[in-house]
Each structure stands twice: as C-alpha cells, then as structure tokens.
N, C-alpha and C. Protein backbone atom coordinates (compact mmCIF):
# COMPACT_ATOMS: atom_id res chain seq x y z
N UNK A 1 84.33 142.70 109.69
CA UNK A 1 85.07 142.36 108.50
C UNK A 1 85.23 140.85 108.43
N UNK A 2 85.06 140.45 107.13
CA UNK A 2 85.32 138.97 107.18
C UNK A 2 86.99 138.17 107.28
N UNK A 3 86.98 137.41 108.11
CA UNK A 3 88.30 136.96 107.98
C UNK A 3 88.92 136.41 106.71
N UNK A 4 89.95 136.70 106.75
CA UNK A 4 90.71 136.51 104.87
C UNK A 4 90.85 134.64 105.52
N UNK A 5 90.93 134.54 103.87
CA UNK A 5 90.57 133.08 103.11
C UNK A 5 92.20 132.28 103.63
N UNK A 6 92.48 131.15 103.91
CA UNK A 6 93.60 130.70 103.91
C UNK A 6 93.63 130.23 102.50
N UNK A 7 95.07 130.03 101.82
CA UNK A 7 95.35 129.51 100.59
C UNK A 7 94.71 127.89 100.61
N UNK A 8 94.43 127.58 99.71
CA UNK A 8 93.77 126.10 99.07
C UNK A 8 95.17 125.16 100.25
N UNK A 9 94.39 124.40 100.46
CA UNK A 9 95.10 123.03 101.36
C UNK A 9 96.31 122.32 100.39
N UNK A 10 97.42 122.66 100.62
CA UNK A 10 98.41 121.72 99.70
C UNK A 10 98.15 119.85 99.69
N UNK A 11 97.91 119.89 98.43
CA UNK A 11 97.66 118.21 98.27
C UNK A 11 99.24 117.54 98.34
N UNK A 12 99.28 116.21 99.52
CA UNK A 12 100.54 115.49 99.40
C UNK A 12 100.50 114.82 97.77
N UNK A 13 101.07 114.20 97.52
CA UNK A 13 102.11 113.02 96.89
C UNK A 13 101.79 111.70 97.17
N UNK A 14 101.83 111.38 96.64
CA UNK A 14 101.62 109.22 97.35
C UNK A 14 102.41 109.33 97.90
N UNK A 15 103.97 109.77 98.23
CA UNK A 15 105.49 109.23 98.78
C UNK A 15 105.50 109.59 100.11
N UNK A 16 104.70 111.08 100.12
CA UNK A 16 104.45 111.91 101.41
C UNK A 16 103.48 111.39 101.63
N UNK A 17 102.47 110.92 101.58
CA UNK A 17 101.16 110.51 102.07
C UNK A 17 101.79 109.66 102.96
N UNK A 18 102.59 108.40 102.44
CA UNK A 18 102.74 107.16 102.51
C UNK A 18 103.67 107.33 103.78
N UNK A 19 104.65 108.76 104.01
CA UNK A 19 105.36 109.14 104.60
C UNK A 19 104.44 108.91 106.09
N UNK A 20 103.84 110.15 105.94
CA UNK A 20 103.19 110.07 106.86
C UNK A 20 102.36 109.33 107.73
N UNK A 21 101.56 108.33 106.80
CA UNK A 21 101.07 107.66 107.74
C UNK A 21 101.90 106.61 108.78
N UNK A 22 103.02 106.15 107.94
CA UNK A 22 104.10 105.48 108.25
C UNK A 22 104.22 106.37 109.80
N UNK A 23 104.87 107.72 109.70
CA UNK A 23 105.05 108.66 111.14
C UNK A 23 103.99 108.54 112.27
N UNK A 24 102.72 108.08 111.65
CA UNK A 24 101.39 108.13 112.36
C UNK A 24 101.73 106.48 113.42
N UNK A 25 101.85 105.67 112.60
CA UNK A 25 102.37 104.39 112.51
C UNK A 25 103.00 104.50 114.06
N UNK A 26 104.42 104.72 113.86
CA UNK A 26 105.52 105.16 114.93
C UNK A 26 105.16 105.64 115.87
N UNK A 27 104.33 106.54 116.29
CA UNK A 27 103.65 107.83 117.22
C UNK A 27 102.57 106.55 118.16
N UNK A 28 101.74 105.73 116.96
CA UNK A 28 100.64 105.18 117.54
C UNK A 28 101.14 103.89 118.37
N UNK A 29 102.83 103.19 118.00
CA UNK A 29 103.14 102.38 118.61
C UNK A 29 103.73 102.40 119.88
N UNK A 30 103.85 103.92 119.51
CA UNK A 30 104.80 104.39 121.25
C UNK A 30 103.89 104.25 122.17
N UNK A 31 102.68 104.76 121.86
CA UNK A 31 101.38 105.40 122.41
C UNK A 31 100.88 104.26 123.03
N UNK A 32 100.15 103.32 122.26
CA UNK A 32 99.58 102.46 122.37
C UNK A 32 100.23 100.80 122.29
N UNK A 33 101.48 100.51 122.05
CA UNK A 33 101.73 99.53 121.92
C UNK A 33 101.62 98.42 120.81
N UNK A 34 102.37 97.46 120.14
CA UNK A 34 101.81 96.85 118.88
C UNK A 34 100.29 96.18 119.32
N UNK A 35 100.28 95.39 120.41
CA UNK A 35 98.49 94.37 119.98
C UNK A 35 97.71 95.55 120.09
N UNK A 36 98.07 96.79 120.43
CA UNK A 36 96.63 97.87 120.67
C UNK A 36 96.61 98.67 119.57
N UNK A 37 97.75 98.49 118.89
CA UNK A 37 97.57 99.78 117.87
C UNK A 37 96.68 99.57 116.83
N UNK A 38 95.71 99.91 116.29
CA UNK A 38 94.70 99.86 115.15
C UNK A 38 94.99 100.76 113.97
N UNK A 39 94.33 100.77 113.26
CA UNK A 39 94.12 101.59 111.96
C UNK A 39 93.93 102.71 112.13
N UNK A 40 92.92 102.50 113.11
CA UNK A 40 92.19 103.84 113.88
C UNK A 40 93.06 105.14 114.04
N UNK A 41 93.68 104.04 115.27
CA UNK A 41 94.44 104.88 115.98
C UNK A 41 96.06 105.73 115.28
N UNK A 42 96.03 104.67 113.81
CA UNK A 42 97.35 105.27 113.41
C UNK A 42 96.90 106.45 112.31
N UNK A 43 95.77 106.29 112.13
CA UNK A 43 95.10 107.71 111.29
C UNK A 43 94.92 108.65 112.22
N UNK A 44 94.28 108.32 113.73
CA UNK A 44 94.13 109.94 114.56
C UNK A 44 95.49 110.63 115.07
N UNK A 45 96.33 109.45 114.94
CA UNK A 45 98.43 110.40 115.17
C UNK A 45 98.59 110.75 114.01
N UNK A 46 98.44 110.11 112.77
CA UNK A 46 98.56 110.80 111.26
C UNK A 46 97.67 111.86 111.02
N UNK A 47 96.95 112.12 111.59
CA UNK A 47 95.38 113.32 111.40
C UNK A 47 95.44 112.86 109.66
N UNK A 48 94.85 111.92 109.24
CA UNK A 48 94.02 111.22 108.11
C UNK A 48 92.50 110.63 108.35
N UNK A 49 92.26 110.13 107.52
CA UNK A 49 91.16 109.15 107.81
C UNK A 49 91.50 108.02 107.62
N UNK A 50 90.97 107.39 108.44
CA UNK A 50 90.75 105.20 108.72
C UNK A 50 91.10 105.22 107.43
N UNK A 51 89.95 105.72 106.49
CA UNK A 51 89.59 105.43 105.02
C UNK A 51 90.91 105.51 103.84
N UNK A 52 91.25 106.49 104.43
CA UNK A 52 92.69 106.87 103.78
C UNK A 52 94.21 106.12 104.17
N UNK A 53 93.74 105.35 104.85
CA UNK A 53 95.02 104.55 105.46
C UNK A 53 94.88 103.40 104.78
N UNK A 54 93.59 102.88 104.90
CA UNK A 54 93.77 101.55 104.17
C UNK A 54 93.25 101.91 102.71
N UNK A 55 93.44 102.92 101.96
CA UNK A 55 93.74 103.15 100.45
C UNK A 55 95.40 102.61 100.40
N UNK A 56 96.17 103.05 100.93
CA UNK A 56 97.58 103.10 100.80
C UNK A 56 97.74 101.68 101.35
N UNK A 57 97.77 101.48 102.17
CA UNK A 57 97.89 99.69 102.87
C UNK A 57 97.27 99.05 102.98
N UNK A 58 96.87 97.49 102.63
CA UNK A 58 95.54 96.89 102.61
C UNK A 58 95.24 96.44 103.81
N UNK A 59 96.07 96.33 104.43
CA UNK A 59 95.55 95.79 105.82
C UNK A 59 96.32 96.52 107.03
N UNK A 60 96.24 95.99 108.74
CA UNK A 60 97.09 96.56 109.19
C UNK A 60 98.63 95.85 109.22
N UNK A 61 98.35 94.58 108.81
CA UNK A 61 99.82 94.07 108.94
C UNK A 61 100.34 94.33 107.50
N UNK A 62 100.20 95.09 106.22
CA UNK A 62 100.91 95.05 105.81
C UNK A 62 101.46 96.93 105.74
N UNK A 63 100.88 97.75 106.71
CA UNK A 63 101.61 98.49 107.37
C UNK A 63 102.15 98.70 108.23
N UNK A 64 102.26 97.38 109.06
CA UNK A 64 103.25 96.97 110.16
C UNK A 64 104.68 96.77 109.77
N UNK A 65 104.99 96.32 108.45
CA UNK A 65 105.59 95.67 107.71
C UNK A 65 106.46 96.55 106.80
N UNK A 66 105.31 97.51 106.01
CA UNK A 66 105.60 98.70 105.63
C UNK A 66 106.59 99.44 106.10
N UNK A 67 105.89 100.19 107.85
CA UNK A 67 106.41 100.56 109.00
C UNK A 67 107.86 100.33 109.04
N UNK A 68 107.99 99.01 109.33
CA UNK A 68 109.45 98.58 109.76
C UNK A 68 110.53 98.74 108.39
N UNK A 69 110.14 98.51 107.67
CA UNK A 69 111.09 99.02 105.95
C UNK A 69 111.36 99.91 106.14
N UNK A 70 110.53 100.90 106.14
CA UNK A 70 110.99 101.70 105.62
C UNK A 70 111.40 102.60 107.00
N UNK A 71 111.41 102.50 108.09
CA UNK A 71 111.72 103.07 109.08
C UNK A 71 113.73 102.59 109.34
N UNK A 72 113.76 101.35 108.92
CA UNK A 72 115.00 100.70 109.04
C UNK A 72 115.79 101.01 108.15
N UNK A 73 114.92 101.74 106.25
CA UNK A 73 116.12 102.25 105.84
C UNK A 73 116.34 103.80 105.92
N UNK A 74 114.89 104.38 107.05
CA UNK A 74 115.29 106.22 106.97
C UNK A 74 116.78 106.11 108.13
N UNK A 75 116.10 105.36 108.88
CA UNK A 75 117.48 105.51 109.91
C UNK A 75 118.94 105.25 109.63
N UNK A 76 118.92 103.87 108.39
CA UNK A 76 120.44 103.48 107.92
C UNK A 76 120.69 104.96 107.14
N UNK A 77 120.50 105.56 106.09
CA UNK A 77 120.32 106.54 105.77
C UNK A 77 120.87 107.82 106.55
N UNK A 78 120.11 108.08 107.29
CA UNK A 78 120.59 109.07 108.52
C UNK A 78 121.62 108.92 109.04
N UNK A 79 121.72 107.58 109.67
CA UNK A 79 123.01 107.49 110.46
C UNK A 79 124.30 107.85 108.95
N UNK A 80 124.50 107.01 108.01
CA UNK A 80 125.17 107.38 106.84
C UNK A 80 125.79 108.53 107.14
N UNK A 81 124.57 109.60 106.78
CA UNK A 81 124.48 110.96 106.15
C UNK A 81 125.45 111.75 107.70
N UNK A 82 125.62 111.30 109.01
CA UNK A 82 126.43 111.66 109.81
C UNK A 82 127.78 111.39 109.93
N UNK A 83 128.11 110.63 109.28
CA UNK A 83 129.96 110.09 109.36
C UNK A 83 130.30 110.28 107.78
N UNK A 84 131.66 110.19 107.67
CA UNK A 84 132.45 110.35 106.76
C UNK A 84 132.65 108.90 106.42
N UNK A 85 132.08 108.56 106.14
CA UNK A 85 132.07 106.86 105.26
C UNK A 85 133.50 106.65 104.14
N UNK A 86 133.97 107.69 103.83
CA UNK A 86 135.80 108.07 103.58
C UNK A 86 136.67 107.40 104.16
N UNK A 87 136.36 108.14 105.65
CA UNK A 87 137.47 107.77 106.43
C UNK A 87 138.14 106.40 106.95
N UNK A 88 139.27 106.55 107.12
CA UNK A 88 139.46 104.97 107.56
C UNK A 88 139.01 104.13 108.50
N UNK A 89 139.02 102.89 107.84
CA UNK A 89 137.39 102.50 108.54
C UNK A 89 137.52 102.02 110.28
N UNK A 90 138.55 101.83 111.05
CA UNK A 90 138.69 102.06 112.29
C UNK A 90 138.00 103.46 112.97
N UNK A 91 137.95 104.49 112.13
CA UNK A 91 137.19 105.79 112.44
C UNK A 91 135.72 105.78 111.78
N UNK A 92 135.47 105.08 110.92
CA UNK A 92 134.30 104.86 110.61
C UNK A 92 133.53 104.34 111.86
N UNK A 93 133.96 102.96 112.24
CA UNK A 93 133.42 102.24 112.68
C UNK A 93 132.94 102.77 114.28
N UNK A 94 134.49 103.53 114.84
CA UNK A 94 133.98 104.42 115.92
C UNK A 94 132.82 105.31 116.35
N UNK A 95 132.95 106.29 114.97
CA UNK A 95 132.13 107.40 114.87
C UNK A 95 130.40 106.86 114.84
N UNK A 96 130.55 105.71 114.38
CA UNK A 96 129.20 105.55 113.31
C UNK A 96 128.57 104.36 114.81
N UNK A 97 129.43 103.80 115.73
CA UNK A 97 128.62 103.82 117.10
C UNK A 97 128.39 104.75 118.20
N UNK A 98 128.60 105.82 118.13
CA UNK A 98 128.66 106.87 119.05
C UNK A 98 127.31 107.72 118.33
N UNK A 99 127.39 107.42 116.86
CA UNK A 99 126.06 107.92 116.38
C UNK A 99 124.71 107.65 116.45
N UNK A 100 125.19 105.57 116.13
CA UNK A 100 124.07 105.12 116.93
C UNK A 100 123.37 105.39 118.07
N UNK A 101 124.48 105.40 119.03
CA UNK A 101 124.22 105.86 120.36
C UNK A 101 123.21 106.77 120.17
N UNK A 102 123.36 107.69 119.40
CA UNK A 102 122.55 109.48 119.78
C UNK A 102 121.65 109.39 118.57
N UNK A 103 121.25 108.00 117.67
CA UNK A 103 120.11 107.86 117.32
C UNK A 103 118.91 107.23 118.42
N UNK A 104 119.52 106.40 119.20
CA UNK A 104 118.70 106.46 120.14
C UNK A 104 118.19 106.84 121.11
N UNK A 105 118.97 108.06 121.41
CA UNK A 105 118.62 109.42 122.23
C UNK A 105 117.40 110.11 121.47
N UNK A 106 117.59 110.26 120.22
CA UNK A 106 116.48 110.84 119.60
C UNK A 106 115.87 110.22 118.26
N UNK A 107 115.84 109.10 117.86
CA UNK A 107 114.99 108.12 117.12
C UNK A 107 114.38 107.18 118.37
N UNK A 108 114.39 106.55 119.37
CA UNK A 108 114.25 106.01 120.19
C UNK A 108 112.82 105.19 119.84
N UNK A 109 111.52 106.21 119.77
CA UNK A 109 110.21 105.57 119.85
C UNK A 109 110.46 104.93 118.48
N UNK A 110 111.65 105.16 117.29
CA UNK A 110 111.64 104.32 115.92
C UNK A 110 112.40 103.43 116.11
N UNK A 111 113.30 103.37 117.16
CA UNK A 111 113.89 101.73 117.07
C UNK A 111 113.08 101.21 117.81
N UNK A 112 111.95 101.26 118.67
CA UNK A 112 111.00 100.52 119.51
C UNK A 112 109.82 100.19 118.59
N UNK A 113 109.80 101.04 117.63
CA UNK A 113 108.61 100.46 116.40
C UNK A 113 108.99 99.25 115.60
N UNK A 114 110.26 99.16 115.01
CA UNK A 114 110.69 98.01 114.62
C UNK A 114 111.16 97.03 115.60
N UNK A 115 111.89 97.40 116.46
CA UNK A 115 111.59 96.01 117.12
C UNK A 115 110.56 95.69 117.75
N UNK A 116 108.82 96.28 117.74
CA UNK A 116 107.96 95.78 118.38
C UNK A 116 107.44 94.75 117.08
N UNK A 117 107.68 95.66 116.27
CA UNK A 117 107.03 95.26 115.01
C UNK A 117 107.61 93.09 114.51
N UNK A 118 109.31 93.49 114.40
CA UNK A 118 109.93 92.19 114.13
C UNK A 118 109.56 91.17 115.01
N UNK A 119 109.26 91.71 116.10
CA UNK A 119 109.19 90.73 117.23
C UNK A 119 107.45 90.01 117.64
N UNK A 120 106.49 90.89 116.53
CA UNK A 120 105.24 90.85 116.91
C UNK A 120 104.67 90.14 115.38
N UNK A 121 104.70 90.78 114.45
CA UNK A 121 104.18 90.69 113.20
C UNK A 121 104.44 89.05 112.86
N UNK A 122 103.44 88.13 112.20
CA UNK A 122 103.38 86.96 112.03
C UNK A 122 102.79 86.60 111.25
N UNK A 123 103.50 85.63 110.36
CA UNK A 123 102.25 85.33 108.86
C UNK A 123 100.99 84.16 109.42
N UNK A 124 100.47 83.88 108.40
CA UNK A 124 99.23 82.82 109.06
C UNK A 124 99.83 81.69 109.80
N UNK A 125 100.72 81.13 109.57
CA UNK A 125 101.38 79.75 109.62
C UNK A 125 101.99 80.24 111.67
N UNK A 126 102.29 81.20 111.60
CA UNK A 126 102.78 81.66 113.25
C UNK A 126 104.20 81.97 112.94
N UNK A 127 104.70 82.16 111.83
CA UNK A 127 106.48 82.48 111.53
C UNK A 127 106.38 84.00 111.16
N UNK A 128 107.44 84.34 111.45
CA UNK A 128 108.03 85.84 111.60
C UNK A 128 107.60 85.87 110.45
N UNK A 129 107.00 87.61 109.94
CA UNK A 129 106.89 88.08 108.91
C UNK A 129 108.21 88.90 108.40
N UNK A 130 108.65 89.05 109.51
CA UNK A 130 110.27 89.94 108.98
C UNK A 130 111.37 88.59 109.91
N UNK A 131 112.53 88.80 109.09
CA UNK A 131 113.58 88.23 109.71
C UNK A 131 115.00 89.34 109.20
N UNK A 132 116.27 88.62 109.38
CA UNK A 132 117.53 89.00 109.18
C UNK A 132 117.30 89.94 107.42
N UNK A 133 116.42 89.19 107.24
CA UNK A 133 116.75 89.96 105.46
C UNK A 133 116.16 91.10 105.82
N UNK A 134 115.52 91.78 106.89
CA UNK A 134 115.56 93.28 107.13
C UNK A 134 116.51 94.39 106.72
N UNK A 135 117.67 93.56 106.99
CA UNK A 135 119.16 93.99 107.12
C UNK A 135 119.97 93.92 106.01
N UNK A 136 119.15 93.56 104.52
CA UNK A 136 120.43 92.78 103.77
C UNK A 136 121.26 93.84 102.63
N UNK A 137 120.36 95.43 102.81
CA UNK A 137 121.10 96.58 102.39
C UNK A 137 122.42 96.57 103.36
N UNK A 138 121.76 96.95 104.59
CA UNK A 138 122.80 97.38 105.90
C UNK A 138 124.08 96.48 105.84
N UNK A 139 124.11 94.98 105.51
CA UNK A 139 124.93 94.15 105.82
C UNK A 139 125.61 94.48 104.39
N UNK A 140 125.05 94.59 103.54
CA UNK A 140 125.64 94.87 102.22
C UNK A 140 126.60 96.00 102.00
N UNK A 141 126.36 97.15 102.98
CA UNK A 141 126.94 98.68 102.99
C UNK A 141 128.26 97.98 104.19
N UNK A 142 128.13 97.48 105.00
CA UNK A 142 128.93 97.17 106.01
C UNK A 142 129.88 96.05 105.34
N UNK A 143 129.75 94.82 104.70
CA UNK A 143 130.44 94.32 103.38
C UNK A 143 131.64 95.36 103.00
N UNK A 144 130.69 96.18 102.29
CA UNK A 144 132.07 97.22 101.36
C UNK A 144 132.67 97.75 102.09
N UNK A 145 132.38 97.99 103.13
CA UNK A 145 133.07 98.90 103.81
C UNK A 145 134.33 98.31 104.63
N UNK A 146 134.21 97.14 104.96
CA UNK A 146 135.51 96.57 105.34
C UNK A 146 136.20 95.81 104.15
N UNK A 147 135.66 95.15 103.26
CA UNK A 147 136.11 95.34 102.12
C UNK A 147 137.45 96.50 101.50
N UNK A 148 136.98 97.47 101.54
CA UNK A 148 137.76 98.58 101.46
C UNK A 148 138.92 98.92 102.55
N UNK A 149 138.34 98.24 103.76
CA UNK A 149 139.54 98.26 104.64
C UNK A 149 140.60 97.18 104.25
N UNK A 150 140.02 96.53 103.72
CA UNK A 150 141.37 94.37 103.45
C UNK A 150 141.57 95.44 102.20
N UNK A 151 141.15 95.85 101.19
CA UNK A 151 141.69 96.35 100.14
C UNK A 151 143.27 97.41 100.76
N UNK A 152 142.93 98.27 101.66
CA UNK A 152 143.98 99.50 101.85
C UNK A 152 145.04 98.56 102.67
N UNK A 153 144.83 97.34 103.03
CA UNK A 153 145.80 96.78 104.18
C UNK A 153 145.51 97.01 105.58
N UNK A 154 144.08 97.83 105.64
CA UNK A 154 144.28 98.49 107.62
C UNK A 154 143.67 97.07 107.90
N UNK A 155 142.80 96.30 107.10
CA UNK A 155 142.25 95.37 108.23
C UNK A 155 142.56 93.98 107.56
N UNK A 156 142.93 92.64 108.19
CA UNK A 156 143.24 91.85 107.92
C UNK A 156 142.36 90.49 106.92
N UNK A 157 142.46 89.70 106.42
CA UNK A 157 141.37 89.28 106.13
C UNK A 157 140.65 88.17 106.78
N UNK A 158 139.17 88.33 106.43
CA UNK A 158 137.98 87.71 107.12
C UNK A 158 136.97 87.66 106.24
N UNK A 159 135.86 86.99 106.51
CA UNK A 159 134.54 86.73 105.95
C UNK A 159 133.90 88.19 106.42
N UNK A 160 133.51 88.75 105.20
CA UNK A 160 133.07 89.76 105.62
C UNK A 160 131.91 90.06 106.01
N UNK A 161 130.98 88.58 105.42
CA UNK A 161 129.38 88.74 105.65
C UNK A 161 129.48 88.63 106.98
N UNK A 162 130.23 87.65 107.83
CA UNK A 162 130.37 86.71 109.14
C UNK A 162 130.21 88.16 110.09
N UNK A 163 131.59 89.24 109.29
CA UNK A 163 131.64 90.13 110.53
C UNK A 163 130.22 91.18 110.02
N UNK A 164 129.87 91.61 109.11
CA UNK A 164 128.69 92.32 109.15
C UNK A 164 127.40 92.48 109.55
N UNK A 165 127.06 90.81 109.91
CA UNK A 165 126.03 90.10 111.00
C UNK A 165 126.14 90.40 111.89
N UNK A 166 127.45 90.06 112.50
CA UNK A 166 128.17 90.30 114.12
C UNK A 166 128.35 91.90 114.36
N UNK A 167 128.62 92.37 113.34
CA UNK A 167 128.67 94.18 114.10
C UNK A 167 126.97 94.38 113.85
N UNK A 168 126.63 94.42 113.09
CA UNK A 168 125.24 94.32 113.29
C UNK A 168 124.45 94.03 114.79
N UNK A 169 124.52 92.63 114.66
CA UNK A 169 124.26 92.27 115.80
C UNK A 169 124.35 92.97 117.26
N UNK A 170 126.28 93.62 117.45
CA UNK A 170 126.36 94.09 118.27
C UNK A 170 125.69 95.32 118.57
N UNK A 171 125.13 96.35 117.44
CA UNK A 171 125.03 96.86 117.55
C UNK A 171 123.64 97.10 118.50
N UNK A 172 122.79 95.83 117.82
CA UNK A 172 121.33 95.56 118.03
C UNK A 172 121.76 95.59 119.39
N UNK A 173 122.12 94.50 120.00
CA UNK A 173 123.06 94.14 121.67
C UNK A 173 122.80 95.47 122.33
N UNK A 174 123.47 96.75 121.85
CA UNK A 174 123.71 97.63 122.85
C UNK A 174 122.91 98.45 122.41
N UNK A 175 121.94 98.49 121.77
CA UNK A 175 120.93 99.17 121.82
C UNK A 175 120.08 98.81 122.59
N UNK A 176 119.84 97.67 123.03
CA UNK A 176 119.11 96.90 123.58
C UNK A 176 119.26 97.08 125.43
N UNK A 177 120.84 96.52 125.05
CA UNK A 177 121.47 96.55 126.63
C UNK A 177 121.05 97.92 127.34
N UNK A 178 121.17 99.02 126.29
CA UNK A 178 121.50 100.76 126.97
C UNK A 178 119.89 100.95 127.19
N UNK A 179 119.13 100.98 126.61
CA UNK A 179 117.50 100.66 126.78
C UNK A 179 117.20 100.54 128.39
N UNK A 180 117.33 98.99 128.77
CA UNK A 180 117.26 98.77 129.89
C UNK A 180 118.19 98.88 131.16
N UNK A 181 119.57 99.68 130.86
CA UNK A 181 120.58 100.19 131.73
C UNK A 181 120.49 101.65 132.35
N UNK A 182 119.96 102.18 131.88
CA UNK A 182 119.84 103.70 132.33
C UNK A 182 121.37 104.23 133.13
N UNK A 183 121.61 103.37 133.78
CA UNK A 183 122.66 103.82 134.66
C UNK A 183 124.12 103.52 133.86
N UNK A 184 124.23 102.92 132.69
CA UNK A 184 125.53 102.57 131.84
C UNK A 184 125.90 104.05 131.16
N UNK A 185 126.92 104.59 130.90
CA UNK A 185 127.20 105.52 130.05
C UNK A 185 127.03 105.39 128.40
N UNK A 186 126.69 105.63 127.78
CA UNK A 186 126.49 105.16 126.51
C UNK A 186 127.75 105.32 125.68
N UNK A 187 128.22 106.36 125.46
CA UNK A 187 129.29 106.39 124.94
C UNK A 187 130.74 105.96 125.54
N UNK A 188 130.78 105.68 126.70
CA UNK A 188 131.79 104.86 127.09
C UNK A 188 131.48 103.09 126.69
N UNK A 189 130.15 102.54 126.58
CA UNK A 189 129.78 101.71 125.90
C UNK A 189 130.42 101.53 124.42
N UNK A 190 129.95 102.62 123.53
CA UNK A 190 130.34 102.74 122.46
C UNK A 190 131.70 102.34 122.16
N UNK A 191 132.36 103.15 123.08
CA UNK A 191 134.15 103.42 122.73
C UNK A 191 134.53 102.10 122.86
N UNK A 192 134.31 101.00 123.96
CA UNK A 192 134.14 99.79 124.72
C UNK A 192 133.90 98.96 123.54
N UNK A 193 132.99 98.86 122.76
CA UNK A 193 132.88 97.95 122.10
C UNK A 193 133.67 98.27 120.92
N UNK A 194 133.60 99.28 120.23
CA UNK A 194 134.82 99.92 119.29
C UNK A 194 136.05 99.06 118.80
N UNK A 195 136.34 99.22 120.69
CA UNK A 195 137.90 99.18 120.68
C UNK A 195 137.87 97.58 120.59
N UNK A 196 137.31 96.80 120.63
CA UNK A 196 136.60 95.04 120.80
C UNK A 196 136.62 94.96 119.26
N UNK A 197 136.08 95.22 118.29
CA UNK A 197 135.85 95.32 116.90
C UNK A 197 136.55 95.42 116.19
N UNK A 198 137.53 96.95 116.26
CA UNK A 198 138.44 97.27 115.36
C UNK A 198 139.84 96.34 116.05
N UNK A 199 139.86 96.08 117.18
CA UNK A 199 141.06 95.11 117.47
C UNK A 199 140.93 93.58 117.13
N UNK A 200 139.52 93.43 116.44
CA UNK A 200 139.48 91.73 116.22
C UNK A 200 140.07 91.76 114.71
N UNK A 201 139.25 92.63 113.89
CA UNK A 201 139.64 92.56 112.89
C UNK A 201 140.68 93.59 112.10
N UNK A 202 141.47 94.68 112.21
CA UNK A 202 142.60 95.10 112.12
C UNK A 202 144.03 94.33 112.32
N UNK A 203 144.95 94.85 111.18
CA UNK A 203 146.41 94.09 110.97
C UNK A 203 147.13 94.24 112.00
C-alpha cells in the first residue's frame, strides 16, 4: 500500500521567516562562536538555505545586528510579561531581578548572542556597530516606571535617566558577574542588590 501523502508544507510569513533565522542566528553563536559563525552555518541551525538567508539580510553583519535587536527586545518583552509592572515599584524592581536571574538560567545562549554580538560587530571605520542606544526602549520603560514611583511619593526625587543607565547597568554587572561565579547564589545576589537600589532611591 502506498504511504498516505503528508499535507502541503505550511509556507512561513516574512515575520516568521525572519524569526527564525534570527533563532538559527542564536543556536549558531552558541555553537560556533561570533568570528566562526557564517551564513552557512546559521542556515544549517535554521534548516533554510544560505540562499534564503541572505534574501532576508544582505549581509552577515547586518544579521548580526538584526540578531541583537531583536533578541534584546524578545527578552525585554518577556521579562515584562513576568511581573506585575502595577505593583509598587520597590516590588517591581525586586521581582523583575530575580526574573532576570531565571532569564539567564534559561535564555542564557541569548544573552551570550548579544553580548558576543555588541562586543564583536564593527563598522568599517573599527567603531561599535551597536552601542547604549541598544537600550533606549528599556531605559525609556525603566524612566516611567520610577517616574510613577516620585509621582505616588514611594521614591524620592532623582534623574531618572541617571538611575535607568545605572540599574541597567547593574543589571548587565550581575549577569555578567553570575556567568563567571558558578559558586555565587543568584538569587541571594538578586535580593543583595535589590535591597542597594530600592534603598538609594526610596523616601
């Protein structure tokens, strides 16, 4: 008997295409590292073709680039979509590093894509192709959000860009730090710096 037919191959989307190769992207940097990763190689983790990768991106650095965008805003996103961005923002601010934390338990090979990426990618001249304006949603969401704290009275006032760099920053810090600590607790980290944050800037 002949084996039955599978249904016609579902055609992606540009958004999903674009998705994916991006995922291919991530997979091929864990794998292989940024100077090794090729086109090649980010179509055989995407199961695409070469050909089909550079339809969507013209080159490989401007899906290096790609890569890091849009990987920096699935994760702001995500993390979001886990806390109550409501709550008062001393509990915001808690929750939403303890989350970090356990994005890098399991985003891990995606915060190592962007920072291979920020730290590698270079225009002709030898200057960073990405800098701080990576961040300028993130710093913008972190803005309102203490904003809203000087508005209710819980937190005192300050420059808010000043501190949205700096929690930023810290955050980068202990992602970084916990990376190469293995032996640090992470969430006692978390709580640790927390309590450093919401006591600088709280009434």
């Amino acid at each position: 008997m002949a084996a039955a037919r599978s249904g016609p191959r579902q055609r992606l989307g540009e958004d999903e295409r674009r998705s994916q190769i991006i995922d291919g992207c991530v997979a091929a940097l864990a794998r292989h590292g940024y100077r090794h990763t090729s086109l090649a190689q980010v179509a055989l983790a995407a199961g695409v073709s070469k050909g089909l990768v550079s339809h969507y991106f013209s080159d490989r650095e401007a899906l290096m680039e790609q890569t890091a965008l849009a990987t920096v805003n699935a994760l702001r996103d995500d993390l979001a979509a886990r806390i109550d961005t409501t709550a008062p923002v001393a509990e915001v601010i808690r929750s939403a590093l303890h989350e970090v934390v356990a994005l890098g338990r399991t985003h891990g090979a995606h915060l190592r894509a962007v920072n291979a990426i920020v730290h590698n990618l270079r225009r002709a001249d030898g200057s960073p192709r990405l800098d701080l304006h990576l961040y300028e949603e993130t710093y913008r969401q972190q803005q309102e959000l203490f904003r809203r704290g000087q508005r209710s009275g819980e937190l005192r006032d300050f420059d808010t860009r000043v501190m949205a760099v700096t929690y930023q920053g810290a955050i980068d810090t202990m992602l970084a730090y916990l990376a190469s600590h293995s032996e640090q607790d992470a969430d006692e980290y978390a709580d640790a710096l927390a309590d450093l944050l919401i006591n600088a800037i709280s009434r």
